[in-house]
Protein backbone atom coordinates (compact mmCIF):
# COMPACT_ATOMS: atom_id res chain seq x y z
CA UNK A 1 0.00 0.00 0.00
CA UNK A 2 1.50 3.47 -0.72
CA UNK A 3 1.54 6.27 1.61
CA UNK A 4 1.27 9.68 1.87
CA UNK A 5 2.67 11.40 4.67
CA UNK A 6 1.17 15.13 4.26
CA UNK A 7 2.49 17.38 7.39
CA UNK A 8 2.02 20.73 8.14
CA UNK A 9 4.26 23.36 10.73
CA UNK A 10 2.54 25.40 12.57
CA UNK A 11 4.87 27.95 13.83
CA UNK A 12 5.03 32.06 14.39
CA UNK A 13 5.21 33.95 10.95
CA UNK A 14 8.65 35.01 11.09
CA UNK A 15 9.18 33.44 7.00
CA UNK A 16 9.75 37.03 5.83
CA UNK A 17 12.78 37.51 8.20
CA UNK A 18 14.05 34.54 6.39
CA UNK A 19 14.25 36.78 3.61
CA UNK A 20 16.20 40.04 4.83
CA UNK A 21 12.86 41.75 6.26
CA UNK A 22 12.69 43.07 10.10
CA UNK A 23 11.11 40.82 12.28
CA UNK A 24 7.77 41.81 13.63
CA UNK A 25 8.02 42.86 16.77
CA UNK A 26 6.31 39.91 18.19
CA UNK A 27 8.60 37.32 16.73
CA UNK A 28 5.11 37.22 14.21
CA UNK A 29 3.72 35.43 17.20
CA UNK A 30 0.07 37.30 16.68
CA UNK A 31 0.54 37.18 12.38
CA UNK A 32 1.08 33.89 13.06
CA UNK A 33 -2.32 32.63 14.34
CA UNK A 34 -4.19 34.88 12.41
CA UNK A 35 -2.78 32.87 9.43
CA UNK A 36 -3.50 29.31 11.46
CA UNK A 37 -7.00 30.60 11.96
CA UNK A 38 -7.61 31.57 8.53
CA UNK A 39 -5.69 28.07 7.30
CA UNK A 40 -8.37 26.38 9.15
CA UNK A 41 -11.00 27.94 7.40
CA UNK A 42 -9.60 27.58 4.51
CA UNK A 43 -9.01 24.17 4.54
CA UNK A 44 -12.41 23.28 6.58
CA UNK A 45 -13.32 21.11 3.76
CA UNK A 46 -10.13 18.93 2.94
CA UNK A 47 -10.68 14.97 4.04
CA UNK A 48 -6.52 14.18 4.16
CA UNK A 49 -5.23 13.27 7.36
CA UNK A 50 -2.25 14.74 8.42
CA UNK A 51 0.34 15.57 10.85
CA UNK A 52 0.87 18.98 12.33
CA UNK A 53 3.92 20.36 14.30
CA UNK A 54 3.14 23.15 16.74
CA UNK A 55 5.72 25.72 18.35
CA UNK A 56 4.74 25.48 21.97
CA UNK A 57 4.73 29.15 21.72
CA UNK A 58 1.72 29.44 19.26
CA UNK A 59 -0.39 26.81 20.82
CA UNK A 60 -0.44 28.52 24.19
CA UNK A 61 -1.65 31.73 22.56
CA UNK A 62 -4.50 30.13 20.83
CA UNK A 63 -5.35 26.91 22.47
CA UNK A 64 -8.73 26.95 21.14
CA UNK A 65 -7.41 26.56 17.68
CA UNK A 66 -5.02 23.49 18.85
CA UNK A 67 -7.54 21.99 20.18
CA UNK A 68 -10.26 22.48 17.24
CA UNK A 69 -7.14 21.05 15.08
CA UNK A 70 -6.84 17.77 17.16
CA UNK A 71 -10.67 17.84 16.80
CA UNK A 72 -10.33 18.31 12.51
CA UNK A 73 -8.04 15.08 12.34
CA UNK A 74 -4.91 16.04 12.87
CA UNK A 75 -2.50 14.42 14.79
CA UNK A 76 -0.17 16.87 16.82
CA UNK A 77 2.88 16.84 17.01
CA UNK A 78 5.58 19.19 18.40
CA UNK A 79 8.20 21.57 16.48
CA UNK A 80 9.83 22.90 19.96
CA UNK A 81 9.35 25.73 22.23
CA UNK A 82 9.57 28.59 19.80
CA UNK A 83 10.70 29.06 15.91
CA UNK A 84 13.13 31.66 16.46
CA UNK A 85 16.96 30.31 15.50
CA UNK A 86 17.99 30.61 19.00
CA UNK A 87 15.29 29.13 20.86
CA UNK A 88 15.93 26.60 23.22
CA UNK A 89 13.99 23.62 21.84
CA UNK A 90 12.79 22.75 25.29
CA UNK A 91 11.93 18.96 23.84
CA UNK A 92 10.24 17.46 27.08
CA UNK A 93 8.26 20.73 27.99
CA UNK A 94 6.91 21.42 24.67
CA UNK A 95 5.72 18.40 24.48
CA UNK A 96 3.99 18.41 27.75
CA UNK A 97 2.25 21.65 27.11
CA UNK A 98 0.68 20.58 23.45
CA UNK A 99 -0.45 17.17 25.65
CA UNK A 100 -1.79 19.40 28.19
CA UNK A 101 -3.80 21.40 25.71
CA UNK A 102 -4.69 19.06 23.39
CA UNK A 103 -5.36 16.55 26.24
CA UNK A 104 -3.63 13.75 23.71
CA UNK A 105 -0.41 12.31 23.74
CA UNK A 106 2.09 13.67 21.28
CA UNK A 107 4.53 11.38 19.78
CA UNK A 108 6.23 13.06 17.68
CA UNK A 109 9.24 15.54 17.18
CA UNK A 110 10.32 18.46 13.77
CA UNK A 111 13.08 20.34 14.94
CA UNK A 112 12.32 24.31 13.81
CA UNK A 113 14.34 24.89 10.30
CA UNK A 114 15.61 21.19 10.33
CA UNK A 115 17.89 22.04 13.10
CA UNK A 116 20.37 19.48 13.80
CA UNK A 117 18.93 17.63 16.85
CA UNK A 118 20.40 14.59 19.26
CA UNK A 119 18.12 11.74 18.31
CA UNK A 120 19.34 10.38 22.05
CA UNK A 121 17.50 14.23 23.89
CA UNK A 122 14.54 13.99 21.09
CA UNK A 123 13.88 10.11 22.38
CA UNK A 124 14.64 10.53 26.41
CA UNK A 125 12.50 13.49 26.17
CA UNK A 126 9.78 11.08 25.62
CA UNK A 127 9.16 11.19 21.95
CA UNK A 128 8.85 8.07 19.59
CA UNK A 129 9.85 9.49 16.25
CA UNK A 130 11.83 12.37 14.65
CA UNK A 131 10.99 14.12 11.12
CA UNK A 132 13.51 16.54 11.64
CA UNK A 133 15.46 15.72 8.59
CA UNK A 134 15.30 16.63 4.97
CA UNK A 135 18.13 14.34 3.25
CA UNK A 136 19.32 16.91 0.48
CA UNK A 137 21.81 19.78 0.06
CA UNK A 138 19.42 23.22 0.33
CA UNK A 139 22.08 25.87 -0.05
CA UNK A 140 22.67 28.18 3.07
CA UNK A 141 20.70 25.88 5.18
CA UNK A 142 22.11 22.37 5.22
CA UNK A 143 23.50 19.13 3.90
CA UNK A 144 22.02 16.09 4.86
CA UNK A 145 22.59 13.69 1.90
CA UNK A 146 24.30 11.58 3.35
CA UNK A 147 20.92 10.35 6.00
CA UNK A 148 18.82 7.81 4.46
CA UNK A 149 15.88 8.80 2.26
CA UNK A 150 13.69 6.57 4.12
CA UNK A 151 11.85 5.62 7.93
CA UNK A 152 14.74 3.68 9.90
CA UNK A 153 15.16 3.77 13.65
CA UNK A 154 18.25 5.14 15.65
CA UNK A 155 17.71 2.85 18.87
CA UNK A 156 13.72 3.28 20.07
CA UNK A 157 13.36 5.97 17.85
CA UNK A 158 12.17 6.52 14.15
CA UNK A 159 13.34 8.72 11.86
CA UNK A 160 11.08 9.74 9.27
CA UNK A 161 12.96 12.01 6.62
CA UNK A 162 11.43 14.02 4.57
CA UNK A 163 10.80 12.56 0.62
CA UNK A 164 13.25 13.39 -1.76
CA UNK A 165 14.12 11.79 -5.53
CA UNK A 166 16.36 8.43 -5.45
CA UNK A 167 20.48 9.43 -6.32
CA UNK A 168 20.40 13.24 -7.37
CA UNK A 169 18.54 13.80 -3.49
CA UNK A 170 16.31 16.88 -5.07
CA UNK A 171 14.12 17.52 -2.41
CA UNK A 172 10.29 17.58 -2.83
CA UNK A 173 10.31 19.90 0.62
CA UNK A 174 7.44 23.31 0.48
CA UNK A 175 10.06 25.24 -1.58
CA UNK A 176 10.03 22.81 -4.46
CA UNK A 177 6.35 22.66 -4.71
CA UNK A 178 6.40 26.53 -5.17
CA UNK A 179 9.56 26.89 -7.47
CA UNK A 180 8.32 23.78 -10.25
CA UNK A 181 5.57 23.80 -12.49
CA UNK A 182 3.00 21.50 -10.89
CA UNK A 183 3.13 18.70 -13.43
CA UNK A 184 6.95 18.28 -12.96
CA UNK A 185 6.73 18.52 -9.27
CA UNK A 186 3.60 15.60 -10.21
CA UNK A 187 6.15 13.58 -11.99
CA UNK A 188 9.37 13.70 -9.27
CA UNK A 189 6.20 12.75 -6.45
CA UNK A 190 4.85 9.86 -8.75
CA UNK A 191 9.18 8.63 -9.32
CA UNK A 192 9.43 8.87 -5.08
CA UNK A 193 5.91 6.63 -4.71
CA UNK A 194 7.38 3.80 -7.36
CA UNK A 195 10.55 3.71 -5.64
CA UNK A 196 9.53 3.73 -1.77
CA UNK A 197 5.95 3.44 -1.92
CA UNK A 198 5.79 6.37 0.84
CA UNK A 199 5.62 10.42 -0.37
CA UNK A 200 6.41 12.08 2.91
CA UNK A 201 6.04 15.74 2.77
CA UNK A 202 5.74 19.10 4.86
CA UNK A 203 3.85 22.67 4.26
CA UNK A 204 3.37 25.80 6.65
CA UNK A 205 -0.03 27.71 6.35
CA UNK A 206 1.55 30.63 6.05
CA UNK A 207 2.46 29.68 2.36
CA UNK A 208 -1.48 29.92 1.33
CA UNK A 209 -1.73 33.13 3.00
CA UNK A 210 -1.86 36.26 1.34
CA UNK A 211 2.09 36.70 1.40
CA UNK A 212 2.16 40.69 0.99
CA UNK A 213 5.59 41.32 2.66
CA UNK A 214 7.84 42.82 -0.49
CA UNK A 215 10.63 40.88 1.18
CA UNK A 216 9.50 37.47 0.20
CA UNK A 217 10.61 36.13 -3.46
CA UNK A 218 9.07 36.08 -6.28
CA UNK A 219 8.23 32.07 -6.48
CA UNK A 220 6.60 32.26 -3.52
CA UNK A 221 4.38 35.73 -4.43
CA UNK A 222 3.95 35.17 -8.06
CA UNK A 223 0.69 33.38 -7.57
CA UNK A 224 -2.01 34.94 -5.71
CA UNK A 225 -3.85 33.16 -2.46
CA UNK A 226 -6.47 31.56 -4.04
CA UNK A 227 -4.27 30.33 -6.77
CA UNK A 228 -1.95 28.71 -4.44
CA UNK A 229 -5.14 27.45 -2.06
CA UNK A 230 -6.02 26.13 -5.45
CA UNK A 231 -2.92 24.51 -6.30
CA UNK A 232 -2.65 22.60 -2.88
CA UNK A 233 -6.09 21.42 -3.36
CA UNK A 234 -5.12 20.20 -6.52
CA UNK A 235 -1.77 18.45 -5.35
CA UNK A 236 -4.03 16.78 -2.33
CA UNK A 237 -6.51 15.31 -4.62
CA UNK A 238 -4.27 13.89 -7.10
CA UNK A 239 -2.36 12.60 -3.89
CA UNK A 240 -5.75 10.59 -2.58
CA UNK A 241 -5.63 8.96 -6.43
CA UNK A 242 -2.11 7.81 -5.78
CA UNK A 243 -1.79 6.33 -2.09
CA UNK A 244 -3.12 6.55 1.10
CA UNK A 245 -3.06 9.61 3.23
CA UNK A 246 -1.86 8.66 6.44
CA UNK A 247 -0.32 10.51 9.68
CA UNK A 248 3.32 9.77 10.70
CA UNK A 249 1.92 7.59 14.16
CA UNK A 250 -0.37 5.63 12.19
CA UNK A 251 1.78 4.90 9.47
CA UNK A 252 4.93 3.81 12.41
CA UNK A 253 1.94 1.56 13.78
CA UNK A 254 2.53 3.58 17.13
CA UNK A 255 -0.74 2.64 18.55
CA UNK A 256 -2.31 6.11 17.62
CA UNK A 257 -5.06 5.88 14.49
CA UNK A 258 -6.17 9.69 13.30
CA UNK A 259 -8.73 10.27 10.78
CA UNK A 260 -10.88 13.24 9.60
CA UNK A 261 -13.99 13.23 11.19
């Protein structure tokens, strides 16, 4: 059976700082769940199970929208304390607080930006897997092609990279989906499901909101919101005719079965 693996981060909208802009003031703490509120309107519709990564930091300032997440069927999952590039990841207490809101266990781990993260802290802090690495060179961030393309486990924990193409590594990460015409990015999916039988891949909702700051580049701003709400859509649907959407824990067979409602 093949499956898909469709994740989202959830994280304070600090993408434009990524890009030379000033930070908001807030980190983009408050931008930041105005754009998970809106991504759960937008997407009130969509029947894909999924796996979403919350900052700590963003679920305590709208728990109500954590919680109506869980209730969508989502499995949560934790992407550290805060999103900033200094944050202490604070692996055990993040957790606890998305557990504590969501009144569900979390099992899983996505370090913010892919940082490099002990798989020995990530599993002692109580979490069963990791999907904290994208196996591919992405100039200026990292270079992880040497980590295998696929789930393996590092002692009691899984590692579930993210999907990229057999030998040349090109990475089928949010950036990708953005930067190719949708047919070719199509085509390098369809190559990774033949191969591994498993498309594992991550999003943020900030990239289907309205994306106004002039700082941001042009592949990402080129298409307007409702193009690129359209274009997801599109992705997801041809996705359901090609495998099985599936989150992360049910796919491990952790115990933990998530479905849309």
């Amino acid at each position: 059976m093949r499956s898909i693996l469709l994740t989202w981060d959830i994280e304070e909208y600090d993408a434009p700082a990524d890009f030379g802009a000033a930070p908001f003031p807030d980190g983009g703490l408050s931008r930041g769940v105005d754009i998970w509120r809106d991504w759960l309107a937008l997407t009130r519709t969509w029947v894909w199970p999924s796996t979403a990564f919350f900052t700590s930091l963003i679920a305590n300032a709208a728990p109500e929208l954590l919680r109506e997440t869980a209730a969508r069927g989502y499995e949560i999952a934790s992407h550290g304390w805060a999103h900033a590039p200094s944050a202490d990841l604070r692996l055990r207490v993040s957790r606890e607080a998305l557990e504590k809101i969501a009144g569900e266990s979390v099992l899983g781990f996505r370090s913010p930006r892919l940082r490099k993260v002990n798989p020995s802290e990530v599993s002692g802090a109580g979490y069963a897997y990791d999907a904290s690495v994208n196996p591919a060179w992405v100039p200026g961030r990292y270079n992880h092609r040497a980590q295998p393309r696929t789930p393996h486990r590092i002692g009691s924990l899984w590692e579930v990279p993210s999907s990229v193409m057999p030998i040349i590594r090109f990475p089928l990460f949010w950036a990708s989906f953005h930067l190719l015409p949708l047919p070719l990015y199509l085509a390098a999916c369809r190559l990774v499901l033949a191969k591994d039988s498993l498309l594992s891949l991550y999003f943020h909702p900030w990239e289907l909101s309205d994306l106004s700051e002039v700082d941001l580049p042009s592949w990402l701003t080129r298409r307007t919101k409702a193009q690129r709400v359209e274009r997801m859509g599109k992705l997801c649907q041809w996705l359901g005719q090609q495998g099985t959407f599936r989150t992360i824990a049910d796919y491990l067979a952790l115990g933990k079965r998530v479905t849309c409602p």
